[in-house]
C-alpha atoms as a PDB file:
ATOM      1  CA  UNK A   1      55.970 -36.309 -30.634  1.00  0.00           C
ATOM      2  CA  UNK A   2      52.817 -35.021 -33.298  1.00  0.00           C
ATOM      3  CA  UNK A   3      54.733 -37.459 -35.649  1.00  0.00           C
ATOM      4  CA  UNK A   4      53.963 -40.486 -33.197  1.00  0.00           C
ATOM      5  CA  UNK A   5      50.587 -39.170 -32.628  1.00  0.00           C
ATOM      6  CA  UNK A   6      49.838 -39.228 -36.451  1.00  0.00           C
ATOM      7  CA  UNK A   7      51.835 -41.857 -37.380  1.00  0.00           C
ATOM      8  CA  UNK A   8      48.779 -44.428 -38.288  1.00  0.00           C
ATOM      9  CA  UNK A   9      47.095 -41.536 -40.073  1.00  0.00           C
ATOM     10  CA  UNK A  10      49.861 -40.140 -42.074  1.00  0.00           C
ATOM     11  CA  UNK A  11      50.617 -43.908 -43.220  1.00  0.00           C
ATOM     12  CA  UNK A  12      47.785 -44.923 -44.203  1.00  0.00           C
ATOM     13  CA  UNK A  13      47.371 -42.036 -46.756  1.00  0.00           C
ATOM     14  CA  UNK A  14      51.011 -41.998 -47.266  1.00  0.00           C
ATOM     15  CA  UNK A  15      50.754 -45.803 -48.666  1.00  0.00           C
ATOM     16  CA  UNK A  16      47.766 -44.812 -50.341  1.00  0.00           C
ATOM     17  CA  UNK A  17      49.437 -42.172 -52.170  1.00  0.00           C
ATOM     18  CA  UNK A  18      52.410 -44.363 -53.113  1.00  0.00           C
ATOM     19  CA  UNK A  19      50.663 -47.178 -54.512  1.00  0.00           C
ATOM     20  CA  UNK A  20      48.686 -45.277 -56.527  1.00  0.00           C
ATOM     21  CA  UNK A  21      52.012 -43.466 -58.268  1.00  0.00           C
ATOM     22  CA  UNK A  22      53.495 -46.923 -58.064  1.00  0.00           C
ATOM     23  CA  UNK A  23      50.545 -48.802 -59.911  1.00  0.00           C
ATOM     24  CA  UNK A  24      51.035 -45.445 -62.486  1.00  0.00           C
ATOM     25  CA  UNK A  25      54.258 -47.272 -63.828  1.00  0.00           C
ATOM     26  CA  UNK A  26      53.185 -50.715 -62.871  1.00  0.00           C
ATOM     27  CA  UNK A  27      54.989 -51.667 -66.540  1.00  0.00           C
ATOM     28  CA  UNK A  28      57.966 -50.874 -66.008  1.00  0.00           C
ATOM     29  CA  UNK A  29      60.805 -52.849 -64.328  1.00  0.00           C
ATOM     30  CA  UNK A  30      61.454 -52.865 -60.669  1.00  0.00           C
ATOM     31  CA  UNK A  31      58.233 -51.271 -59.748  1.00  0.00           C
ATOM     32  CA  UNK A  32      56.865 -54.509 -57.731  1.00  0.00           C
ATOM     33  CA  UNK A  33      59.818 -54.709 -55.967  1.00  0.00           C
ATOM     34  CA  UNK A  34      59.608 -50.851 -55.213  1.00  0.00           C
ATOM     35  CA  UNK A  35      55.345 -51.580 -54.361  1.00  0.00           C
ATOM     36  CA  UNK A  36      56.680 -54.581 -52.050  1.00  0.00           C
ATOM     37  CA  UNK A  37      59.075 -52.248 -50.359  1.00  0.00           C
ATOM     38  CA  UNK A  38      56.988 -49.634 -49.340  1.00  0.00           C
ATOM     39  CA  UNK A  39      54.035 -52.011 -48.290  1.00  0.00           C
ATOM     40  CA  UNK A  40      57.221 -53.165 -45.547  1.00  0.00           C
ATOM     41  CA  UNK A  41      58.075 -50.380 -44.593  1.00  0.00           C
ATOM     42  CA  UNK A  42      54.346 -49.120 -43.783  1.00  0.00           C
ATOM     43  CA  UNK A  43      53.965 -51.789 -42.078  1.00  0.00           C
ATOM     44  CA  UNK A  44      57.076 -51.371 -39.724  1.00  0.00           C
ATOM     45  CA  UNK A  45      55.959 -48.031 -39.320  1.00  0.00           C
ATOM     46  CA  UNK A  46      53.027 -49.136 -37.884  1.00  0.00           C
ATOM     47  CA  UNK A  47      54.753 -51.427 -35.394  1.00  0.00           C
ATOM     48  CA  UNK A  48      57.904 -49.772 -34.603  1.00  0.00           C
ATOM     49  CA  UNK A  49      58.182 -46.887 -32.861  1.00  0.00           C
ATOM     50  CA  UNK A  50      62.249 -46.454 -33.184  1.00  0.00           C
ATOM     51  CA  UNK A  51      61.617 -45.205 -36.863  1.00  0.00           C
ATOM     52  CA  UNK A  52      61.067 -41.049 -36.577  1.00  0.00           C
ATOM     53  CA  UNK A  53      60.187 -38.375 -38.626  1.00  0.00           C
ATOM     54  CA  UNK A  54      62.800 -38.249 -40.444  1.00  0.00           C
ATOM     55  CA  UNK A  55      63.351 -41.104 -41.299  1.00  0.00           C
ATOM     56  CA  UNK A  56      59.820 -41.384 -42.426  1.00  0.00           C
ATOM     57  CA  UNK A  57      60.182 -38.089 -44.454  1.00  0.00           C
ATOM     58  CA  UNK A  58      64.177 -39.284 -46.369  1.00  0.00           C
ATOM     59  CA  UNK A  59      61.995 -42.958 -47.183  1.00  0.00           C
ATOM     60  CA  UNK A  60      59.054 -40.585 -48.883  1.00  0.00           C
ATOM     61  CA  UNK A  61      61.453 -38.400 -50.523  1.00  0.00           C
ATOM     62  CA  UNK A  62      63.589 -41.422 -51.733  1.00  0.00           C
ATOM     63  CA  UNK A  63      60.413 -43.162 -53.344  1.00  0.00           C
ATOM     64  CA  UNK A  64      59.074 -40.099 -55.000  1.00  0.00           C
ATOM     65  CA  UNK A  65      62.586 -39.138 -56.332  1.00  0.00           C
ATOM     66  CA  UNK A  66      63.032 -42.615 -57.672  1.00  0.00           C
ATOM     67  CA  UNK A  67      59.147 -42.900 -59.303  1.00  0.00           C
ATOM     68  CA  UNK A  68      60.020 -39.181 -61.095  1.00  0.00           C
ATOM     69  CA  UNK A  69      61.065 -40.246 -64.171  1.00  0.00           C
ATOM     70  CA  UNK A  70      58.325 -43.570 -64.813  1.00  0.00           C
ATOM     71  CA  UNK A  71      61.392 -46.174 -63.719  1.00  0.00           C
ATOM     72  CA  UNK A  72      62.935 -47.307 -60.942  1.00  0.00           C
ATOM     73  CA  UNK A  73      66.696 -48.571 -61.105  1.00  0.00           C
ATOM     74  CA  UNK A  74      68.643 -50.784 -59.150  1.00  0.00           C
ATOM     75  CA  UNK A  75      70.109 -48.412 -57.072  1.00  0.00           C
ATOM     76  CA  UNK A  76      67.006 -47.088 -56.284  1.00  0.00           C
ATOM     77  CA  UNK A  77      65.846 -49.808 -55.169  1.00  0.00           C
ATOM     78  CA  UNK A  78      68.757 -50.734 -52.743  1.00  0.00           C
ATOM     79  CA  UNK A  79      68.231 -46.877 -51.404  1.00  0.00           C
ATOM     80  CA  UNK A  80      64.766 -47.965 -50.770  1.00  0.00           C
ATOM     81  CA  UNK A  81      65.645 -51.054 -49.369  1.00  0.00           C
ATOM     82  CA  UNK A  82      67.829 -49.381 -47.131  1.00  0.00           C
ATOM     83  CA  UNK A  83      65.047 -47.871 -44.771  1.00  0.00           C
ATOM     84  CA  UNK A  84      63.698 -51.235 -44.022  1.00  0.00           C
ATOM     85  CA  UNK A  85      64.739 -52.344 -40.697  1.00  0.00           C
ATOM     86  CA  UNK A  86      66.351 -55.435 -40.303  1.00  0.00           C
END
């Protein structure tokens, strides 16, 4: 319930957060797709109220885990892509 309550807050510095360690490694490949993903799925977040805290904390943990060593793979990206409602 705090989760929905914060959930415009915690995004927006979420996003903020993520761009900025995203635009770190703008070089390397995959990273735009990655920056594209998570600009989706902050937006959803911000519309749809079926996606919970957990989900919202696996999607964070995903994208940090995937940034951690300065590339982002393939199947990294299709774990990303998998939090993105359809």
């Amino acid at each position: 319930m705090a989760f929905n309550y914060l959930r415009d807050f915690t995004s927006s510095f979420m996003l903020d957060d993520l761009s900025a360690t995203l635009n770190s490694i703008a070089g390397s490949a995959n990273a735009t797709e990655m920056k594209n993903l998570v600009t989706q799925y902050f937006d959803q977040l911000k519309t749809n109220p079926s996606i919970d805290f957990q989900n919202f904390q696996n999607f964070i943990v995903s994208v940090k885990n995937s940034v951690l060593d300065n590339q982002i793979t393939s199947t990294e990206l299709e774990l990303v892509r998998s939090f993105i409602l359809k």
